[in-house]
PDB file of N, CA and C in Angstrom:
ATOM      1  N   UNK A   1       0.832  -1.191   0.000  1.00  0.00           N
ATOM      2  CA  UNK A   1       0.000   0.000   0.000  1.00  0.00           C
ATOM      3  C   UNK A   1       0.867   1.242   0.000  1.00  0.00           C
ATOM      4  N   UNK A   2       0.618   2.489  -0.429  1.00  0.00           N
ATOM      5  CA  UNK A   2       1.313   3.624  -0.873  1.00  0.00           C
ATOM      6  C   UNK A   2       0.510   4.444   0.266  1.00  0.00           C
ATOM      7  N   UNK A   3       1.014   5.334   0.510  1.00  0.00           N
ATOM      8  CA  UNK A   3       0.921   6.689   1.939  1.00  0.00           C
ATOM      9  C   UNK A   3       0.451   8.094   0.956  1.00  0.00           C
ATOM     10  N   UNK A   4      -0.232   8.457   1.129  1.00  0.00           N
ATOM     11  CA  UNK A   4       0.128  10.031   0.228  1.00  0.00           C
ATOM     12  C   UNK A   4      -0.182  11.148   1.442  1.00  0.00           C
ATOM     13  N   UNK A   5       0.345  11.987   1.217  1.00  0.00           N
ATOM     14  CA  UNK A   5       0.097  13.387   2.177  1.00  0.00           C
ATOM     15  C   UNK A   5      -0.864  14.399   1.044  1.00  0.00           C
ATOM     16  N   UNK A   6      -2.203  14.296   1.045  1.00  0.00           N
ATOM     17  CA  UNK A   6      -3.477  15.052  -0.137  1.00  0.00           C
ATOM     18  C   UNK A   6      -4.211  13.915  -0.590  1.00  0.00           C
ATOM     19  N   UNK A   7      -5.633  14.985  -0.753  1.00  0.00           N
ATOM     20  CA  UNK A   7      -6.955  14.012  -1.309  1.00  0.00           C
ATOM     21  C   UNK A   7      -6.551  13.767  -3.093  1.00  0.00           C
ATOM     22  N   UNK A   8      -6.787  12.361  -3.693  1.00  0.00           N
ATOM     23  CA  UNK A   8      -5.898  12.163  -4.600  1.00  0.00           C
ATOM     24  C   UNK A   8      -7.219  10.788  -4.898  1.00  0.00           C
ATOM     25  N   UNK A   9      -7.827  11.542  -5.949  1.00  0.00           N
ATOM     26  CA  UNK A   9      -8.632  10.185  -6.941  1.00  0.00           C
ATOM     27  C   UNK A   9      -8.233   9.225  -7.717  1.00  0.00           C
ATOM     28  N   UNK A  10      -8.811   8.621  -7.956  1.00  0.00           N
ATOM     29  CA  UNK A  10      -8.400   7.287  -8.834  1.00  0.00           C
ATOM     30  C   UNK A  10      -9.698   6.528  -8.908  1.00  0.00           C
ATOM     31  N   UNK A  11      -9.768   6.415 -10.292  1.00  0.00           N
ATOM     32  CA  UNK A  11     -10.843   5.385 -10.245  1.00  0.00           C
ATOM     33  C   UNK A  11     -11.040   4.245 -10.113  1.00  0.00           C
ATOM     34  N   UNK A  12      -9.712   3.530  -9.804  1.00  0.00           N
ATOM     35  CA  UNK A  12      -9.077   1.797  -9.685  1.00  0.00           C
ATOM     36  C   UNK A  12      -8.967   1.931  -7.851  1.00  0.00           C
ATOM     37  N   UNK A  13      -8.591   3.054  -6.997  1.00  0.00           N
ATOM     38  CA  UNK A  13      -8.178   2.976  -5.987  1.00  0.00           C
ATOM     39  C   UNK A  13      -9.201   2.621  -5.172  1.00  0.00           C
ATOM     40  N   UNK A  14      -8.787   2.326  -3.758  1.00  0.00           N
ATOM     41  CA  UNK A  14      -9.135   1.908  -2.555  1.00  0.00           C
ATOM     42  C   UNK A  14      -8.720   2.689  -1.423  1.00  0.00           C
ATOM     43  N   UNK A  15      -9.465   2.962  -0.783  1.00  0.00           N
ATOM     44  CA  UNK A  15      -8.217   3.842   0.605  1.00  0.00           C
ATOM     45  C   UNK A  15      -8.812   3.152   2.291  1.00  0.00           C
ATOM     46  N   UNK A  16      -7.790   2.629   2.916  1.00  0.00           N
ATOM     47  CA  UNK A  16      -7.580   2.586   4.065  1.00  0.00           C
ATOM     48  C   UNK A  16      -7.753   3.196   4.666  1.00  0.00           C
ATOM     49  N   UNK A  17      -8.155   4.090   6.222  1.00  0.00           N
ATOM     50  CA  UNK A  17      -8.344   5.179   6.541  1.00  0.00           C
ATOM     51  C   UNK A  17      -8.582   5.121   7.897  1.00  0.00           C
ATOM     52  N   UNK A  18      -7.501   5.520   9.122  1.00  0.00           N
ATOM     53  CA  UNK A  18      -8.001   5.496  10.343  1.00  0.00           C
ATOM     54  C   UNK A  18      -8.670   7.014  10.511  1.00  0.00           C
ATOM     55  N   UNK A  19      -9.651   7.204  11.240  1.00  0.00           N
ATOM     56  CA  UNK A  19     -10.250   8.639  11.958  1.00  0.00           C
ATOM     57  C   UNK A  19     -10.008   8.610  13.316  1.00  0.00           C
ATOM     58  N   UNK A  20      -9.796   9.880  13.855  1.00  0.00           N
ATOM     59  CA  UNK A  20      -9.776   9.760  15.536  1.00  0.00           C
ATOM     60  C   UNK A  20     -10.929  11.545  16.387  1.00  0.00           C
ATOM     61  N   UNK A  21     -11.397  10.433  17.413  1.00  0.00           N
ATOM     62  CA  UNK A  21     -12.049  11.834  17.958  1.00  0.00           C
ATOM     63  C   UNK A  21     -10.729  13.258  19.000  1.00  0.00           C
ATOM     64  N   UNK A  22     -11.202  13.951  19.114  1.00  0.00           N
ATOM     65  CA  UNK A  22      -9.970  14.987  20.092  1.00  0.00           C
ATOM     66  C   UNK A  22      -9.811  14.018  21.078  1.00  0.00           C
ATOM     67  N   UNK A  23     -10.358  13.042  22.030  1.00  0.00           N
ATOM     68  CA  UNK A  23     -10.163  12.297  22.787  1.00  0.00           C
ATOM     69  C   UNK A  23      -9.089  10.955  22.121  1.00  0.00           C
ATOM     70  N   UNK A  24      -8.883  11.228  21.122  1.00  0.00           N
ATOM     71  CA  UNK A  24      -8.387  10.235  20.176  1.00  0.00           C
ATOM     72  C   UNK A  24      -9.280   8.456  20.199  1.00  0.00           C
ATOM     73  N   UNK A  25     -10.816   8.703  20.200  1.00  0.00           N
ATOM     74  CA  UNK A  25     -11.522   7.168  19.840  1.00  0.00           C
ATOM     75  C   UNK A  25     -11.032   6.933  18.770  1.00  0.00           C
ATOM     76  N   UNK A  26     -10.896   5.619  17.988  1.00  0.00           N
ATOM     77  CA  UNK A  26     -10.205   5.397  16.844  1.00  0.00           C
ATOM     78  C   UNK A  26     -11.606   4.631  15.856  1.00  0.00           C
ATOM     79  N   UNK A  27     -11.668   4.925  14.457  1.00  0.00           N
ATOM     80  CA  UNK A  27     -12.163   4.206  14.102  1.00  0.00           C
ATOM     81  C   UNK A  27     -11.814   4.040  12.678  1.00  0.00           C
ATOM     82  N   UNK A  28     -11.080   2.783  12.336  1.00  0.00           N
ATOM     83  CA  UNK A  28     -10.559   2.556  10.424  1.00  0.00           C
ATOM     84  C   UNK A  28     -11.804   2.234   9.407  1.00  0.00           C
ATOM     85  N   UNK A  29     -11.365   2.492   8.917  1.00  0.00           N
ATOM     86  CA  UNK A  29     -12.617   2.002   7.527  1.00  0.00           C
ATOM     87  C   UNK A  29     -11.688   2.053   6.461  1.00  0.00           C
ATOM     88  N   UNK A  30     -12.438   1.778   5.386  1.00  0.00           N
ATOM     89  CA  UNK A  30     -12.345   1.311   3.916  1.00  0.00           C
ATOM     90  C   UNK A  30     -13.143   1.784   2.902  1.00  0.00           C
ATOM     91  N   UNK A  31     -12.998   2.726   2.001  1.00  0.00           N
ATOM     92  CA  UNK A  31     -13.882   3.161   0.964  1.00  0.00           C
ATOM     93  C   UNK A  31     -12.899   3.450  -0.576  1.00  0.00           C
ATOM     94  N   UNK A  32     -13.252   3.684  -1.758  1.00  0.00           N
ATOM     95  CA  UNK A  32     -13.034   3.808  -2.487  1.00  0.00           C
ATOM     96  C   UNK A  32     -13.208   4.934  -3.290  1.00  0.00           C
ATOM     97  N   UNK A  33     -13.990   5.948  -1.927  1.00  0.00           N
ATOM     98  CA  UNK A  33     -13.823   7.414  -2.706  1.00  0.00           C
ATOM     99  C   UNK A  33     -13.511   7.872  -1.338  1.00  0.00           C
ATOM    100  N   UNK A  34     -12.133   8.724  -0.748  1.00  0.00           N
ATOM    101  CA  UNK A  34     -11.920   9.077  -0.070  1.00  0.00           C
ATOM    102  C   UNK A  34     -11.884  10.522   0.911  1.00  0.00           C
ATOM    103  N   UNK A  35     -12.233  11.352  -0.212  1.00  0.00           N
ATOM    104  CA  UNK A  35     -12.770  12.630  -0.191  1.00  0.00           C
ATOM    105  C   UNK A  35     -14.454  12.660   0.437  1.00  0.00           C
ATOM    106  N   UNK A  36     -15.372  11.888  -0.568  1.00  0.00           N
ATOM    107  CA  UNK A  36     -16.127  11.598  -0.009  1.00  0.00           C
ATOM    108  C   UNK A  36     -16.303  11.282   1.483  1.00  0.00           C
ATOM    109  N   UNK A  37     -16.190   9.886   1.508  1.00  0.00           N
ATOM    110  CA  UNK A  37     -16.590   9.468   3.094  1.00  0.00           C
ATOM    111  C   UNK A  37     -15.752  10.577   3.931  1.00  0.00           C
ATOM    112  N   UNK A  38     -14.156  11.014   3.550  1.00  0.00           N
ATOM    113  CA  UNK A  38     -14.370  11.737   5.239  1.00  0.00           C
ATOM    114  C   UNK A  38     -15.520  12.470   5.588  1.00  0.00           C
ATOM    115  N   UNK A  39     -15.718  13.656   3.921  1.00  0.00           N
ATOM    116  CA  UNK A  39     -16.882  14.201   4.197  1.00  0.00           C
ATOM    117  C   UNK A  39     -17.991  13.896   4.916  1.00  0.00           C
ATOM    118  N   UNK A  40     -18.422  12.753   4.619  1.00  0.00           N
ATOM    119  CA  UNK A  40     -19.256  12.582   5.080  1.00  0.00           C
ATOM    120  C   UNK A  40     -19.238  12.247   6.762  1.00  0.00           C
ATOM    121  N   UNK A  41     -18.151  11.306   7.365  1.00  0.00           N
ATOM    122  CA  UNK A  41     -17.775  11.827   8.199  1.00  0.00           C
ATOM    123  C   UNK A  41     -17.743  12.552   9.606  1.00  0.00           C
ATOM    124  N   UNK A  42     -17.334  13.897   8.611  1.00  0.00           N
ATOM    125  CA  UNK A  42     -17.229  15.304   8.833  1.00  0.00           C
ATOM    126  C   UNK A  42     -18.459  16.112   9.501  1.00  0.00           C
ATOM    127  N   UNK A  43     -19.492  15.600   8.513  1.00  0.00           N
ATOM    128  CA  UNK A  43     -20.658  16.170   8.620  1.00  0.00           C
ATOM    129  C   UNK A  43     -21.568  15.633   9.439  1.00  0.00           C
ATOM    130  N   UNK A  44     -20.966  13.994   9.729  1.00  0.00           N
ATOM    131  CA  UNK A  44     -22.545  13.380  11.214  1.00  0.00           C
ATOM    132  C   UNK A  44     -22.419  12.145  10.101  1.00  0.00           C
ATOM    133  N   UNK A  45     -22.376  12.146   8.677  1.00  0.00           N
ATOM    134  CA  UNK A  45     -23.190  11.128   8.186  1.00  0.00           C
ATOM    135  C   UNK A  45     -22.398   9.866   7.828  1.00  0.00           C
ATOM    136  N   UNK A  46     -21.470   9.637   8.047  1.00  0.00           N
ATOM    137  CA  UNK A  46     -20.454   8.486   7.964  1.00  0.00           C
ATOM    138  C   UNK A  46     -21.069   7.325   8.759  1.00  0.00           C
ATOM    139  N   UNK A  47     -21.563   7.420   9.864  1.00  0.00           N
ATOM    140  CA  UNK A  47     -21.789   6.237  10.821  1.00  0.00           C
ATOM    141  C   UNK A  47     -22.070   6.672  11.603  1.00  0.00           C
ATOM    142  N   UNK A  48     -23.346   5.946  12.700  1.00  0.00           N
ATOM    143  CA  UNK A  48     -24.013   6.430  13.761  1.00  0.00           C
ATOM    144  C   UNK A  48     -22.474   6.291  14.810  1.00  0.00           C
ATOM    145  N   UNK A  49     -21.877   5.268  14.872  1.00  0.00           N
ATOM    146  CA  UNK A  49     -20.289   5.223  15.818  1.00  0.00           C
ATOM    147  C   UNK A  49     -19.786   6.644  15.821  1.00  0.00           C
ATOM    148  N   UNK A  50     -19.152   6.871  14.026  1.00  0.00           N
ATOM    149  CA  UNK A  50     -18.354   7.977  14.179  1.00  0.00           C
ATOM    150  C   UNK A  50     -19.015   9.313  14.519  1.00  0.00           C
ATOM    151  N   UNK A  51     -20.506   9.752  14.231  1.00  0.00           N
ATOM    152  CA  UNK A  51     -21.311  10.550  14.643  1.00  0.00           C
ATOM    153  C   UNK A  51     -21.534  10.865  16.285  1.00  0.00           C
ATOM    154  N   UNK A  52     -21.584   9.592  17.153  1.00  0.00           N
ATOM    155  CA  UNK A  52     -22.059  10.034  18.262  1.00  0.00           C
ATOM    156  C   UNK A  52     -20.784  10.043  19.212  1.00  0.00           C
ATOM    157  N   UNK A  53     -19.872  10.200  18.820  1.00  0.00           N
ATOM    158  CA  UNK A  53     -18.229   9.908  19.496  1.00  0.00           C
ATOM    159  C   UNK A  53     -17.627  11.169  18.714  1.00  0.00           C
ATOM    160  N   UNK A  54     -18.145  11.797  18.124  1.00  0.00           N
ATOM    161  CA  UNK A  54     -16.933  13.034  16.957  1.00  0.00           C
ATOM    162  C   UNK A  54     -16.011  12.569  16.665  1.00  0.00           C
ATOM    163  N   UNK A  55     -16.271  11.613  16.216  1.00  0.00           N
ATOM    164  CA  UNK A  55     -14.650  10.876  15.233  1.00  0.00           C
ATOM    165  C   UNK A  55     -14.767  11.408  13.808  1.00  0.00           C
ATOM    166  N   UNK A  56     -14.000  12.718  13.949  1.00  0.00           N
ATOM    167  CA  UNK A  56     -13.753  13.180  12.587  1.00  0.00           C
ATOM    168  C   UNK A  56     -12.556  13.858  11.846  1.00  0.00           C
ATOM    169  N   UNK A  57     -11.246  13.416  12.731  1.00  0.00           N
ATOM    170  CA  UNK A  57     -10.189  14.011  11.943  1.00  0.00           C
ATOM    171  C   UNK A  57      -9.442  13.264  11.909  1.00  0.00           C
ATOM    172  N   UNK A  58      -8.861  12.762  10.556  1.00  0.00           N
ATOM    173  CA  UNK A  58      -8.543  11.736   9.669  1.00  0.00           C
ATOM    174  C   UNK A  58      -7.100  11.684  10.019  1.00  0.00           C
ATOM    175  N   UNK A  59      -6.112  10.690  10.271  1.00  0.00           N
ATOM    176  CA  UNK A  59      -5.177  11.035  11.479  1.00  0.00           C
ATOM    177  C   UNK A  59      -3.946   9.709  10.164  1.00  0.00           C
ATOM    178  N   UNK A  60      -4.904   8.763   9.417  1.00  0.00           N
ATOM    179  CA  UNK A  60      -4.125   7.907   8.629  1.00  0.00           C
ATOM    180  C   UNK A  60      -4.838   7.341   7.141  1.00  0.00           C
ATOM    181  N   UNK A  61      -3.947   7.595   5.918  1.00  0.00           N
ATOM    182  CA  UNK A  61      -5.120   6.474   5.250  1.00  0.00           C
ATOM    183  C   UNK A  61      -4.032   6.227   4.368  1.00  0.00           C
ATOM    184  N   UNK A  62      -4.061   5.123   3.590  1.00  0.00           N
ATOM    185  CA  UNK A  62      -3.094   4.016   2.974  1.00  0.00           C
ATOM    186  C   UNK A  62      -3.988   3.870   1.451  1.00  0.00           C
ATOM    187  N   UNK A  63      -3.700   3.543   0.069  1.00  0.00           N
ATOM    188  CA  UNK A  63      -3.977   3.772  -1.167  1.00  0.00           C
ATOM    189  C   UNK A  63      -3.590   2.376  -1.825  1.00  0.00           C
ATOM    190  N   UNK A  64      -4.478   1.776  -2.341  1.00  0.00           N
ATOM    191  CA  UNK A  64      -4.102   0.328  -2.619  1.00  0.00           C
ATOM    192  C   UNK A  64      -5.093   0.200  -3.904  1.00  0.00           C
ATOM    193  N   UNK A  65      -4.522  -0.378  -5.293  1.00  0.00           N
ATOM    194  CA  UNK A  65      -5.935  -0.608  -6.529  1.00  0.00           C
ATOM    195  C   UNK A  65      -6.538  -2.127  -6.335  1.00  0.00           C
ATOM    196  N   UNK A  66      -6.587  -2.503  -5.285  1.00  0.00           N
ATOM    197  CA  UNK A  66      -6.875  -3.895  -5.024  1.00  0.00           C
ATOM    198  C   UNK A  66      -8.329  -3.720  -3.571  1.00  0.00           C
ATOM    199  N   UNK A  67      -8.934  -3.677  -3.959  1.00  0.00           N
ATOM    200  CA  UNK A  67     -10.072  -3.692  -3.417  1.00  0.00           C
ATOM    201  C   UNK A  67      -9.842  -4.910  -1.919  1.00  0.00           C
ATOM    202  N   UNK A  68      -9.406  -5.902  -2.082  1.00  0.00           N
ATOM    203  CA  UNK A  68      -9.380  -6.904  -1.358  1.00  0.00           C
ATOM    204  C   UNK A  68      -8.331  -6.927  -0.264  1.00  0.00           C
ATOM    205  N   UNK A  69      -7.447  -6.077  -1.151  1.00  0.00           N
ATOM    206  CA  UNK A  69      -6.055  -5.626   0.178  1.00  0.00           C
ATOM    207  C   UNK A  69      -6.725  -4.778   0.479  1.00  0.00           C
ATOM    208  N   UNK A  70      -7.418  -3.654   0.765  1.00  0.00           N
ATOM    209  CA  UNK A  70      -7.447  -2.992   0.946  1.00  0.00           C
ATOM    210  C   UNK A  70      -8.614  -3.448   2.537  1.00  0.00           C
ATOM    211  N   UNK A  71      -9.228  -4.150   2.260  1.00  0.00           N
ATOM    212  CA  UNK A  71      -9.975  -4.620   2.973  1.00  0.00           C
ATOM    213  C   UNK A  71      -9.371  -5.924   4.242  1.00  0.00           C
ATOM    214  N   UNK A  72      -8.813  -6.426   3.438  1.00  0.00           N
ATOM    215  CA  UNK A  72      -8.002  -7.211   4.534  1.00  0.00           C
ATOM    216  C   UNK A  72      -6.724  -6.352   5.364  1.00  0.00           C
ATOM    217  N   UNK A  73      -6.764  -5.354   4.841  1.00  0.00           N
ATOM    218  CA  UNK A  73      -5.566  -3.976   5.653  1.00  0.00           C
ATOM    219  C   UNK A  73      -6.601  -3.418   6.650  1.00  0.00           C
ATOM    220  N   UNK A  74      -7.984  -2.985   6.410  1.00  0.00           N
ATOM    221  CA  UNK A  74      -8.776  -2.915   7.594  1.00  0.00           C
ATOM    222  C   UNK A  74      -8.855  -3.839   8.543  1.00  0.00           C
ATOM    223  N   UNK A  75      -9.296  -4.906   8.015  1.00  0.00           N
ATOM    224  CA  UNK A  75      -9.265  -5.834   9.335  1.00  0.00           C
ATOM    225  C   UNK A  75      -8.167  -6.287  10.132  1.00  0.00           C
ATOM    226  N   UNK A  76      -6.850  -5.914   9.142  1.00  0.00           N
ATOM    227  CA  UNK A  76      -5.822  -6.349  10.260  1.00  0.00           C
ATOM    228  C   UNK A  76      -5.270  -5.443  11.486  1.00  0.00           C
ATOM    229  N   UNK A  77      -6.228  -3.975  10.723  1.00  0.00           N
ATOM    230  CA  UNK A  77      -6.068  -2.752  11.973  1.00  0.00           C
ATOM    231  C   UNK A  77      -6.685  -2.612  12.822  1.00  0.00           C
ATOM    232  N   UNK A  78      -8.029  -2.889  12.436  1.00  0.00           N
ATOM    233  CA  UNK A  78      -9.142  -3.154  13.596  1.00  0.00           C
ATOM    234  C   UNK A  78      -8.613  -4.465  14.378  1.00  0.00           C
ATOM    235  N   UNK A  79      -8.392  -5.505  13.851  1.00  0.00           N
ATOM    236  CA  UNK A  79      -7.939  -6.497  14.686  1.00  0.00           C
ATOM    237  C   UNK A  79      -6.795  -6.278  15.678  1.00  0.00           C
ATOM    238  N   UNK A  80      -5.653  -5.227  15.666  1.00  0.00           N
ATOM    239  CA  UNK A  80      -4.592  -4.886  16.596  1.00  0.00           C
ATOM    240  C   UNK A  80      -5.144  -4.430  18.016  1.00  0.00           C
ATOM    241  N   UNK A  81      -4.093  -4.359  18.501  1.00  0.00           N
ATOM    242  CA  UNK A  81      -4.609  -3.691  19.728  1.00  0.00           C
ATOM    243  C   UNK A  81      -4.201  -1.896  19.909  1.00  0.00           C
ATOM    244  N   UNK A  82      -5.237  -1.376  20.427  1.00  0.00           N
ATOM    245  CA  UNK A  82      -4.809   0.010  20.416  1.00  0.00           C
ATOM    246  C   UNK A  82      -3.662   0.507  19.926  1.00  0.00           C
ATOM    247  N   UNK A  83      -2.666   0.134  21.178  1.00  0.00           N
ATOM    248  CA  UNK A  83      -1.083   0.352  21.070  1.00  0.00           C
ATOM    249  C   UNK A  83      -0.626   0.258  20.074  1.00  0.00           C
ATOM    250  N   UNK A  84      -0.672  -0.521  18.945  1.00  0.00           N
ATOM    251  CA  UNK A  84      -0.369  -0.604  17.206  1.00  0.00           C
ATOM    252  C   UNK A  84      -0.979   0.168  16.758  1.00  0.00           C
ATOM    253  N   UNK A  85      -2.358   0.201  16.667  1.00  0.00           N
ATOM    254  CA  UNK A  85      -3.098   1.591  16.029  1.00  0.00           C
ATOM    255  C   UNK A  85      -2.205   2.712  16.471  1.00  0.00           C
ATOM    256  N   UNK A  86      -1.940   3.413  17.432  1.00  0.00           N
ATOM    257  CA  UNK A  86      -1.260   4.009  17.925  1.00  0.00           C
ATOM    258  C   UNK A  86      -0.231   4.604  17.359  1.00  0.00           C
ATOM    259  N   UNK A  87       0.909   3.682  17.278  1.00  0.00           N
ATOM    260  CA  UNK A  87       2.030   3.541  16.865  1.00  0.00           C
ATOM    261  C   UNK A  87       1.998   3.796  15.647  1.00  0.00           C
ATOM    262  N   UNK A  88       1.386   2.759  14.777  1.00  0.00           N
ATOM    263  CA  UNK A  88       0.939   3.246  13.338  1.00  0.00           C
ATOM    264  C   UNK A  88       0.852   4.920  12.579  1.00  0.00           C
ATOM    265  N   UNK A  89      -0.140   5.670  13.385  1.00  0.00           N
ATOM    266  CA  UNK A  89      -0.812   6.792  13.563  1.00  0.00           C
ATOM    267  C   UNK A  89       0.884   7.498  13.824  1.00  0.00           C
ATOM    268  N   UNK A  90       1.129   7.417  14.893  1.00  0.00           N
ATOM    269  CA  UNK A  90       2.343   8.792  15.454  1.00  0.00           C
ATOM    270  C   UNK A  90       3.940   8.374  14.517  1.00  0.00           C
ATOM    271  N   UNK A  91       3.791   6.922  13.946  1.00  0.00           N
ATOM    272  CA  UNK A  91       4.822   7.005  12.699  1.00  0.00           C
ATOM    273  C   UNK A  91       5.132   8.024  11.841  1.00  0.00           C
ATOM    274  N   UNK A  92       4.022   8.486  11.044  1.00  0.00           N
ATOM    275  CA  UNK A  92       3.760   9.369  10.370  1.00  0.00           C
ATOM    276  C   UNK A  92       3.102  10.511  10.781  1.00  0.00           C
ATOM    277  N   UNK A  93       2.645  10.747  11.876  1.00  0.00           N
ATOM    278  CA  UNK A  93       2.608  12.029  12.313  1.00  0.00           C
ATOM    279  C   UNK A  93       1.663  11.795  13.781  1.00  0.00           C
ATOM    280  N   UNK A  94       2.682  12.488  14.149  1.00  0.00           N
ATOM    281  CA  UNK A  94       2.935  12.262  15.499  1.00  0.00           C
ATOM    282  C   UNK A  94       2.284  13.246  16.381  1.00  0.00           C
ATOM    283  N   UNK A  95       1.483  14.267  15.639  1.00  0.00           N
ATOM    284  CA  UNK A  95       0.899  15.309  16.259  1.00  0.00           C
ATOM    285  C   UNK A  95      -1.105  15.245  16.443  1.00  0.00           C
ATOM    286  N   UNK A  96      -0.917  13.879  15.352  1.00  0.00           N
ATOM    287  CA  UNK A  96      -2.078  13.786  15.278  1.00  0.00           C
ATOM    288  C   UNK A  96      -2.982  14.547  14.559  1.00  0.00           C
ATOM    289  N   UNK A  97      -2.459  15.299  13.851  1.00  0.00           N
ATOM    290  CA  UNK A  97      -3.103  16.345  12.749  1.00  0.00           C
ATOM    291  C   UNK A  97      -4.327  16.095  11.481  1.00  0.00           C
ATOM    292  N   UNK A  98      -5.011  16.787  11.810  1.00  0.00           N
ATOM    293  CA  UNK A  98      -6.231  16.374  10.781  1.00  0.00           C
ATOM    294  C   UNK A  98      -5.765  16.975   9.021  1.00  0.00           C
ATOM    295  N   UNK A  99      -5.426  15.460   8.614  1.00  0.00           N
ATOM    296  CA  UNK A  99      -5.392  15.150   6.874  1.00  0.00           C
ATOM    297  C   UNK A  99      -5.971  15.501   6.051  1.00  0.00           C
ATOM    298  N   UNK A 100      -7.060  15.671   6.800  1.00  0.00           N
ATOM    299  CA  UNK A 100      -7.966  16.367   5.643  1.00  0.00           C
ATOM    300  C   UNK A 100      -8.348  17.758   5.551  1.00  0.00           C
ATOM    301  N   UNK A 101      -7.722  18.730   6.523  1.00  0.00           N
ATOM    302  CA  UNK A 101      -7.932  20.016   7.490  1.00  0.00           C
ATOM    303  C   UNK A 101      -7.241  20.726   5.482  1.00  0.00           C
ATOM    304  N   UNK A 102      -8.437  21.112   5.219  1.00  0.00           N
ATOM    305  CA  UNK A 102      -8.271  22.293   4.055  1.00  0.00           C
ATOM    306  C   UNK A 102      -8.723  21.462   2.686  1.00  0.00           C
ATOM    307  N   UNK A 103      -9.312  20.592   2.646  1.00  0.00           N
ATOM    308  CA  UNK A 103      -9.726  19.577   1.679  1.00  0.00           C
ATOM    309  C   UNK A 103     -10.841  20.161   1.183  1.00  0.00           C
ATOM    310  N   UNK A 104     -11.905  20.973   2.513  1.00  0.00           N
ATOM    311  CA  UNK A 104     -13.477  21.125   2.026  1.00  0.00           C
ATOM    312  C   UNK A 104     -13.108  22.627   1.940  1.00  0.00           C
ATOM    313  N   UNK A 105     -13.931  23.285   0.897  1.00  0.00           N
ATOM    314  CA  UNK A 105     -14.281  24.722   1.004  1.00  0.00           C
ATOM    315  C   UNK A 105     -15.733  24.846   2.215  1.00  0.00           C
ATOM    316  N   UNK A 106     -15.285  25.591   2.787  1.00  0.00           N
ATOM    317  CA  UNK A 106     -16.821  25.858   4.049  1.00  0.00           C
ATOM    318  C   UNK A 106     -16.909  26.965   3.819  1.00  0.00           C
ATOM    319  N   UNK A 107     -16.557  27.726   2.997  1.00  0.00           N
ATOM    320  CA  UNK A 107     -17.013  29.391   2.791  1.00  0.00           C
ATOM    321  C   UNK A 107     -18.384  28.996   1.607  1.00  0.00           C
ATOM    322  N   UNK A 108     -18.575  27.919   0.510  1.00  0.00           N
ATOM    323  CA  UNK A 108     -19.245  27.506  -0.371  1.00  0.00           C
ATOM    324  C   UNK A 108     -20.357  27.137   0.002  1.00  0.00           C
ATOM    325  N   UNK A 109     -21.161  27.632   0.654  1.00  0.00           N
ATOM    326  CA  UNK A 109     -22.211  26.547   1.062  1.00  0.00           C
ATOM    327  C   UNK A 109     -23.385  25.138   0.206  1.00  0.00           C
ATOM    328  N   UNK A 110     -22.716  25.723  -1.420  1.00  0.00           N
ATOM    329  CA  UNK A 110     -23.462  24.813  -2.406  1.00  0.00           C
ATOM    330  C   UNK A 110     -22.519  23.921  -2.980  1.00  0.00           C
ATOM    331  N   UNK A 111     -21.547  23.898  -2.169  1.00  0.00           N
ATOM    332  CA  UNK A 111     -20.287  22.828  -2.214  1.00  0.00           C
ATOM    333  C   UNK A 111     -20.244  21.895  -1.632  1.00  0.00           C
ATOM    334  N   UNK A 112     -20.125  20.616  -1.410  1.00  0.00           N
ATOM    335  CA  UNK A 112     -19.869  19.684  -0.229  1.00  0.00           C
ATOM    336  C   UNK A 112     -17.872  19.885  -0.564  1.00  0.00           C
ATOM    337  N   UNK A 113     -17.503  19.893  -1.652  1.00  0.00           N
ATOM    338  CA  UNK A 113     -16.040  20.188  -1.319  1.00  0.00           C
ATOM    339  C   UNK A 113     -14.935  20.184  -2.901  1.00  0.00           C
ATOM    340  N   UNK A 114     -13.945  20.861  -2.559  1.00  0.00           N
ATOM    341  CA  UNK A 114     -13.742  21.502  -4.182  1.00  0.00           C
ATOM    342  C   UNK A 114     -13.790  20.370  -5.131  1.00  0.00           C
TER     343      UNK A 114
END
């Protein structure tokens, strides 16, 4: 799987994707449009989990054209224990910084995002 630092389409791709709340709750997923779901997300509508916990700033996500890795890379993250999630996460940034922080226009209101 490939790392990128920016929202980056593909129509073959897959993306990996941990989210974390300010409390840092963790939650990975798997989608194939990645702009999208954070959005969504972002906004409440990703999942009643990530909605009622504010898990919304995107802290890791991994780029794979294999649908099936990409999916068996979720489950092997969800399957770790915290402490690996963890570790994983502060590898590459260690501050915990939201990935997606400048992705959406919010001045647009007839935008969901550029």
């Amino acid at each position: 799987m490939r790392h990128f630092i920016g929202p980056i389409r593909s129509l073959k791709s897959c993306w990996g994707y941990i989210l974390a709340s300010t409390s840092r709750t963790l939650y990975p997923g798997v989608t194939n449009d990645l702009l999208r779901r954070v959005h969504e997300h972002k906004t409440g509508n990703g999942s009643q989990f990530t909605a009622k916990y504010r898990i919304r700033r995107l802290v890791h996500f991994e780029e794979t054209n294999d649908v099936r890795a990409a999916i068996a890379r979720e489950k092997q993250i969800k399957g770790r224990d915290r402490q690996k999630k963890v570790a994983l996460i502060e590898a590459t940034h260690p501050n915990w910084d939201d990935l997606a922080a400048g992705w959406y226009d919010t001045t647009d209101s007839s935008r969901s995002w550029p």
